[in-house]
Protein backbone atom coordinates (compact mmCIF):
# COMPACT_ATOMS: atom_id res chain seq x y z
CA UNK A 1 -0.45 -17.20 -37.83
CA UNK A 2 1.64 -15.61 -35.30
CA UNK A 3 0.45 -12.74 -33.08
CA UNK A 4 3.04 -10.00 -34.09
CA UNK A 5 1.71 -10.21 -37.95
CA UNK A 6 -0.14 -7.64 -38.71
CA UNK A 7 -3.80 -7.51 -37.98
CA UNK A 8 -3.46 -9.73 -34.99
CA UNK A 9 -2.71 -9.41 -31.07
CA UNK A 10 -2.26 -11.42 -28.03
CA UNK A 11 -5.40 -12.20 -25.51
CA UNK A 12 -4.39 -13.13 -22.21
CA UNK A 13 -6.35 -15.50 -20.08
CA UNK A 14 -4.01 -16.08 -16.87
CA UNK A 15 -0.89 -17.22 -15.53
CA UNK A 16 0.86 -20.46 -14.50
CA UNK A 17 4.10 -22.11 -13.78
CA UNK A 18 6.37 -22.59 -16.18
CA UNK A 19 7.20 -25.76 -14.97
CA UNK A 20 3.56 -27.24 -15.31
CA UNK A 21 2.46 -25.85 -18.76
CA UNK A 22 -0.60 -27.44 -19.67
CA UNK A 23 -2.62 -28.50 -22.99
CA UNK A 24 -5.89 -26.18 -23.70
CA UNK A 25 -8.80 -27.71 -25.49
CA UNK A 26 -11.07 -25.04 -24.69
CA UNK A 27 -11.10 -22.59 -28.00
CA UNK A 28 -11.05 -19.55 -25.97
CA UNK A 29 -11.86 -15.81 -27.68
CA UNK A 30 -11.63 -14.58 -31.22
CA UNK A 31 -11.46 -16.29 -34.52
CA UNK A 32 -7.51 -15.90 -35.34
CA UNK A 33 -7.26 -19.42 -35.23
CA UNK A 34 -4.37 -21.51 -33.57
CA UNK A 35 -6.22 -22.29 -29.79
CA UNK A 36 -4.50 -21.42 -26.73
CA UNK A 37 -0.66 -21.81 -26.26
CA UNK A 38 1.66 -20.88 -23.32
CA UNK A 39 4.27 -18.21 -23.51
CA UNK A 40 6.86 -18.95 -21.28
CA UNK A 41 9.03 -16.42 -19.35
CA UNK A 42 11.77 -17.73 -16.12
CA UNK A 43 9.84 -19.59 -14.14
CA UNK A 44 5.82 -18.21 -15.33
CA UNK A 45 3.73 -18.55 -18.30
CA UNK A 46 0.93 -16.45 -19.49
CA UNK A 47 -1.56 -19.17 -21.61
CA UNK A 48 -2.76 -16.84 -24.33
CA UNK A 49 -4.31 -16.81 -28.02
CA UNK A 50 -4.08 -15.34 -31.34
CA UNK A 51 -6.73 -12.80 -31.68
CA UNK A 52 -7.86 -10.48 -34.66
CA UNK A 53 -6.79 -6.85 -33.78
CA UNK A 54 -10.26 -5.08 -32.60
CA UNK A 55 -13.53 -5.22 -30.20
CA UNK A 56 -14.16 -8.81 -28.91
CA UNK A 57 -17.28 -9.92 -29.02
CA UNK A 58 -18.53 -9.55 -25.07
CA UNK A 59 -21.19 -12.24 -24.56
CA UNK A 60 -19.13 -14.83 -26.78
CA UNK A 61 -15.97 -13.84 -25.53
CA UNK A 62 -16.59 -13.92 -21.18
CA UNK A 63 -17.52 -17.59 -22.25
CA UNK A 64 -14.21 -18.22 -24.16
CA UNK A 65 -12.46 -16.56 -21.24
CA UNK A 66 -14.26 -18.53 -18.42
CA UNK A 67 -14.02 -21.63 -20.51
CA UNK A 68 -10.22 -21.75 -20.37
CA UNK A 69 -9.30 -20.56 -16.80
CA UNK A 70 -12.08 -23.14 -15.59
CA UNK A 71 -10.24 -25.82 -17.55
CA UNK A 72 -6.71 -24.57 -16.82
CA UNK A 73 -7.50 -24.59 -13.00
CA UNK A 74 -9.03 -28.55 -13.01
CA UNK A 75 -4.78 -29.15 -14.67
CA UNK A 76 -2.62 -26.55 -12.74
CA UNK A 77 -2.61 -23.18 -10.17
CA UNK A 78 -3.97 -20.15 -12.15
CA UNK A 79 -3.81 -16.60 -11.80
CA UNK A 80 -6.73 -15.38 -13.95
CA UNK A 81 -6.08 -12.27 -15.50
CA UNK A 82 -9.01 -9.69 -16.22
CA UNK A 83 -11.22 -10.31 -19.37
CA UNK A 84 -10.26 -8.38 -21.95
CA UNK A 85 -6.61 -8.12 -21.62
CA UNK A 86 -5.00 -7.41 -25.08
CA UNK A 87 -1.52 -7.15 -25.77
CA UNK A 88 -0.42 -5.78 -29.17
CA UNK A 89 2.23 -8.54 -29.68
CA UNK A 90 4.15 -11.54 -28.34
CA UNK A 91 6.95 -9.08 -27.91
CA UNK A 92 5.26 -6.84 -25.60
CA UNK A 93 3.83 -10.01 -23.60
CA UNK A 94 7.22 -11.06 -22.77
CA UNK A 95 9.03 -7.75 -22.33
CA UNK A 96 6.46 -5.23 -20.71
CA UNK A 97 4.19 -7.76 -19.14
CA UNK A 98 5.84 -11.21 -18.32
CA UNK A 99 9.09 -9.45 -17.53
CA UNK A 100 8.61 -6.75 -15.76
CA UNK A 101 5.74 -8.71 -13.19
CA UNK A 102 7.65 -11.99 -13.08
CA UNK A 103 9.04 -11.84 -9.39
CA UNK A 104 5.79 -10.95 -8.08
CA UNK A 105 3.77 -12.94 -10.44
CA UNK A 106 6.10 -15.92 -9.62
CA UNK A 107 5.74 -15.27 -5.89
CA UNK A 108 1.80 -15.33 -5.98
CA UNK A 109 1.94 -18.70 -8.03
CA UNK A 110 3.81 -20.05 -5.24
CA UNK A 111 1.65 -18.70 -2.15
CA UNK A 112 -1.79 -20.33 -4.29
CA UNK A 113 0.01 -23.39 -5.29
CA UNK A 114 -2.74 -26.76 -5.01
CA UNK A 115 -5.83 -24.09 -3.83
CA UNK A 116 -8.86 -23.06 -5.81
CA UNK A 117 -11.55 -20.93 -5.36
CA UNK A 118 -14.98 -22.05 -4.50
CA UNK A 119 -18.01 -19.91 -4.46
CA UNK A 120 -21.09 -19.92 -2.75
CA UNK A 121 -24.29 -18.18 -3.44
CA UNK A 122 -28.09 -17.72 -1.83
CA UNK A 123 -31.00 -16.55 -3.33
CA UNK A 124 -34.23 -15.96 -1.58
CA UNK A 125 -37.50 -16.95 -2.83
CA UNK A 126 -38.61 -13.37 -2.73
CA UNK A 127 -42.60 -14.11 -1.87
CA UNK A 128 -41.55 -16.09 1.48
CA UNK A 129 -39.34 -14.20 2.41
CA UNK A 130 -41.51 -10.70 2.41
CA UNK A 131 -44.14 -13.02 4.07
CA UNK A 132 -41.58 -14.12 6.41
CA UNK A 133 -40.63 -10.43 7.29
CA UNK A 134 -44.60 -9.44 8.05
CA UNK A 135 -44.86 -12.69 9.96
CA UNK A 136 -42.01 -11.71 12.10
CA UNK A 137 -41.96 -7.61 12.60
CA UNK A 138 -45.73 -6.56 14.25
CA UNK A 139 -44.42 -3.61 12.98
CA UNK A 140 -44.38 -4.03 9.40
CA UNK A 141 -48.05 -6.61 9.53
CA UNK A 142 -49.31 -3.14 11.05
CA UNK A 143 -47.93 -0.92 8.72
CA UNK A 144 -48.98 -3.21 5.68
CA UNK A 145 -52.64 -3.66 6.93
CA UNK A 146 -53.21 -0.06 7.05
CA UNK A 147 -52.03 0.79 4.10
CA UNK A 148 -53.94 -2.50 2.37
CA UNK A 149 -56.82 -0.80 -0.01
CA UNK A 150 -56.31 2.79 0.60
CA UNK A 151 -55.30 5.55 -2.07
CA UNK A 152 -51.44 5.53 -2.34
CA UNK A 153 -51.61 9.39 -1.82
CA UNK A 154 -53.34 9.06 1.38
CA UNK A 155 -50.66 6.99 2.62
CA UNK A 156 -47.50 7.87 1.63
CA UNK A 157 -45.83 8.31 4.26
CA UNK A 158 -47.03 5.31 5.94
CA UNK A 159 -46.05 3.60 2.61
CA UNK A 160 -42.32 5.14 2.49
CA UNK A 161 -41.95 4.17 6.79
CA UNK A 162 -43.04 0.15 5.25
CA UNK A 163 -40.59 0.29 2.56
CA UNK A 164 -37.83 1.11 5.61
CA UNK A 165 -38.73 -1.47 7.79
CA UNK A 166 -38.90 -4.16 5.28
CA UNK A 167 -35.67 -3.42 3.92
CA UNK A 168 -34.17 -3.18 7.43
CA UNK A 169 -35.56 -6.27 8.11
CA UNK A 170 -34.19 -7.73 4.62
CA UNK A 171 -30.89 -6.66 5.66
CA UNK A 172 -31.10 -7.98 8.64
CA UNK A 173 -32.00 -11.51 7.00
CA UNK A 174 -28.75 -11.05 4.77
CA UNK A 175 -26.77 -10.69 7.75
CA UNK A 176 -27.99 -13.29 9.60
CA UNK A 177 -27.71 -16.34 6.50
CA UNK A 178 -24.05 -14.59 5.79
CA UNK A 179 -22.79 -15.08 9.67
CA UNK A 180 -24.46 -18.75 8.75
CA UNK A 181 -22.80 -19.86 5.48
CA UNK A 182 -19.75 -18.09 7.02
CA UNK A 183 -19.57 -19.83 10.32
CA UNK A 184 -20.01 -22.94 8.66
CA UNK A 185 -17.34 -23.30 6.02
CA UNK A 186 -14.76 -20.80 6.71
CA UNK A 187 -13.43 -23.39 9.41
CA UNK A 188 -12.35 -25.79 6.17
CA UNK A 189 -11.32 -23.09 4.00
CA UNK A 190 -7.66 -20.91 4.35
CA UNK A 191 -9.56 -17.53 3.61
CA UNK A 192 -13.08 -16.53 2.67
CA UNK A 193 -13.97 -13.04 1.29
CA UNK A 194 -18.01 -11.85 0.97
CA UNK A 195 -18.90 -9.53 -1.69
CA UNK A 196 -22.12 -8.10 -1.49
CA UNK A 197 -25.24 -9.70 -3.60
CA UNK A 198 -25.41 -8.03 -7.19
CA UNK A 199 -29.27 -8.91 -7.21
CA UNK A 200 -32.54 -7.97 -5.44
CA UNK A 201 -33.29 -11.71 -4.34
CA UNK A 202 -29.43 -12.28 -3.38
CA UNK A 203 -28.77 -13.68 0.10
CA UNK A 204 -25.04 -14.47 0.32
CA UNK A 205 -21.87 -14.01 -1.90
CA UNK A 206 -19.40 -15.53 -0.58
CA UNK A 207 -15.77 -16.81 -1.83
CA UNK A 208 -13.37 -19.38 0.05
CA UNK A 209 -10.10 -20.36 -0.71
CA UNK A 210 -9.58 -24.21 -0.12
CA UNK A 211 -6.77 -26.59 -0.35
CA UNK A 212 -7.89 -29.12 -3.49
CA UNK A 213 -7.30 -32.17 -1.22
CA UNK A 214 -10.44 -30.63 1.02
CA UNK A 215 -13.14 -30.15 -2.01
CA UNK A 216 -14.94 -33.04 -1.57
CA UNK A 217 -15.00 -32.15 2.43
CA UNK A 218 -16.14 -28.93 1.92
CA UNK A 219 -18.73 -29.98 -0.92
CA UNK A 220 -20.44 -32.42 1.64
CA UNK A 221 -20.62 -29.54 3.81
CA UNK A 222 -22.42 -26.93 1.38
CA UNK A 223 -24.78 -29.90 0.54
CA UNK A 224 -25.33 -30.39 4.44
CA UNK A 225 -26.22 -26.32 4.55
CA UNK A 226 -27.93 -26.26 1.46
CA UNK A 227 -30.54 -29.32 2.66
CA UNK A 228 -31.21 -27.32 6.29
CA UNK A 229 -32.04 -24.27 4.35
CA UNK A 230 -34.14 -25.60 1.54
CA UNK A 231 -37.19 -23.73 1.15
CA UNK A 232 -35.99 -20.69 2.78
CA UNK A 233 -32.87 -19.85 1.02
CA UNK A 234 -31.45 -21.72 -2.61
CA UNK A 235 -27.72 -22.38 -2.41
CA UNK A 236 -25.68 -22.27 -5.91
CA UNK A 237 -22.50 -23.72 -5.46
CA UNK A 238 -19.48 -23.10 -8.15
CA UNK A 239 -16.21 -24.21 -8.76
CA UNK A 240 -13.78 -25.29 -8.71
CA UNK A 241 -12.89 -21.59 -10.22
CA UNK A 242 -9.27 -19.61 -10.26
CA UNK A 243 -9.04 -17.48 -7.39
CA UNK A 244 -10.29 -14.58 -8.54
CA UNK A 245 -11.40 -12.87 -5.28
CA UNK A 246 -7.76 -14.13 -3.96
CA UNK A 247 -5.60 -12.67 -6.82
CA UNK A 248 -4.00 -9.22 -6.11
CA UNK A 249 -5.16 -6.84 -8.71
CA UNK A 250 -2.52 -4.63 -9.46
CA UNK A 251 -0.26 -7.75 -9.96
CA UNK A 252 -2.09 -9.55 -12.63
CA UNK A 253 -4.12 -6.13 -14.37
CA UNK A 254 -2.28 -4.40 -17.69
CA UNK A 255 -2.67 -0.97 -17.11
């Protein structure tokens, strides 16, 4: 089956050099058939698949979509490309995509050759750390023991003024196991970005961009961190990934 027959399209997963095309197992999305292949244009190559024209299935497809660009990046440099990137044909790959992005997509290959992405995350143990935060602020122990047993009405205010200082305080916890995490490996990385936590127990989201020769460096050094935190913050370490916080946007997106 080949992607401009009818019924079918092109799913792109991300972009490497020509001259190190690389064998797939992963199945990837969709049920076309055929498993990922590399399309080839100058000196790039988009690794793709044959999908059926129509929604992908979300859930089922992020994990076809992960599962290659974590398997291309353990072989070769990757640019991912955002999840759900259809094209309608091979054709239109090569022409309107491949060609018309290939100095700049070419260029970006280059500047990430032999670097990955590794990410770091910390979660709170949400109990000790709200203990923590009355232990610390005579503010907030005040605040909380007056407010401990009474009607909710007859202390709203007091309640709203606890909410405050707790998440001040919070905050302030963030900012002070970010400068930590950050201080620590961004000296054996070549960038680092932070993104903010995406849940209520988050601690840290950070990225780093790090030459593969230096993994196993920097790995003994998130296992150092994580040990002299244990028990007051839980460190989940991934990678090696593409570099997706590292990839310019507008180079790699189909708009």
């Amino acid at each position: 089956m080949t992607a401009d027959q009818p019924g079918t399209a092109v799913y792109v997963y991300g972009i490497v050099p020509a001259a190190e095309t690389i064998e797939v197992e992963s199945p990837g999305v969709g049920e076309a058939g055929g498993g990922v292949r590399s399309v080839v244009q100058g000196a790039i190559a988009a690794l793709v698949s044959d999908v059926e024209a129509g929604p992908l299935a979300a859930a089922r497809g992020l994990r076809g979509h992960w599962g290659v660009l974590e398997e291309a990046v353990s072989k070769t440099t990757v640019l991912p490309v955002r999840f759900g990137t259809v094209l309608e044909s091979e054709t239109v790959l090569v022409e309107e995509y491949l060609g018309a992005r290939h100095d700049q997509l070419a260029a970006q290959l280059e500047e990430l050759a032999g670097k990955v992405q590794l990410t770091v995350k910390g979660f709170y143990d949400e109990e000790r750390l709200l203990r923590g935060v009355v232990e610390r602020s005579p503010a907030v122990a005040r605040l909380s023991q007056g407010v401990r047993g009474k009607p909710e009405a007859a202390t709203y205010y007091d309640r709203i003024r606890l909410g405050e200082l707790v998440a001040g305080e919070v905050e302030q916890a963030r900012e002070g196991d970010a400068a930590l995490v950050l201080g620590r490996l961004e000296p054996l990385a070549l960038a680092a970005r932070r993104e903010p936590p995406s849940t209520r127990d988050g601690a840290v989201h950070a990225a780093f961009l790090v030459e593969r020769g230096r993994i196993d460096e920097f790995s003994r050094a998130v296992s150092e961190l994580a040990a002299e935190v244990e028990g007051r913050m839980q460190l989940r370490y991934l990678g090696p990934l593409p570099p997706y916080s590292f990839t310019e946007e507008e180079s790699v997106a189909w708009a």
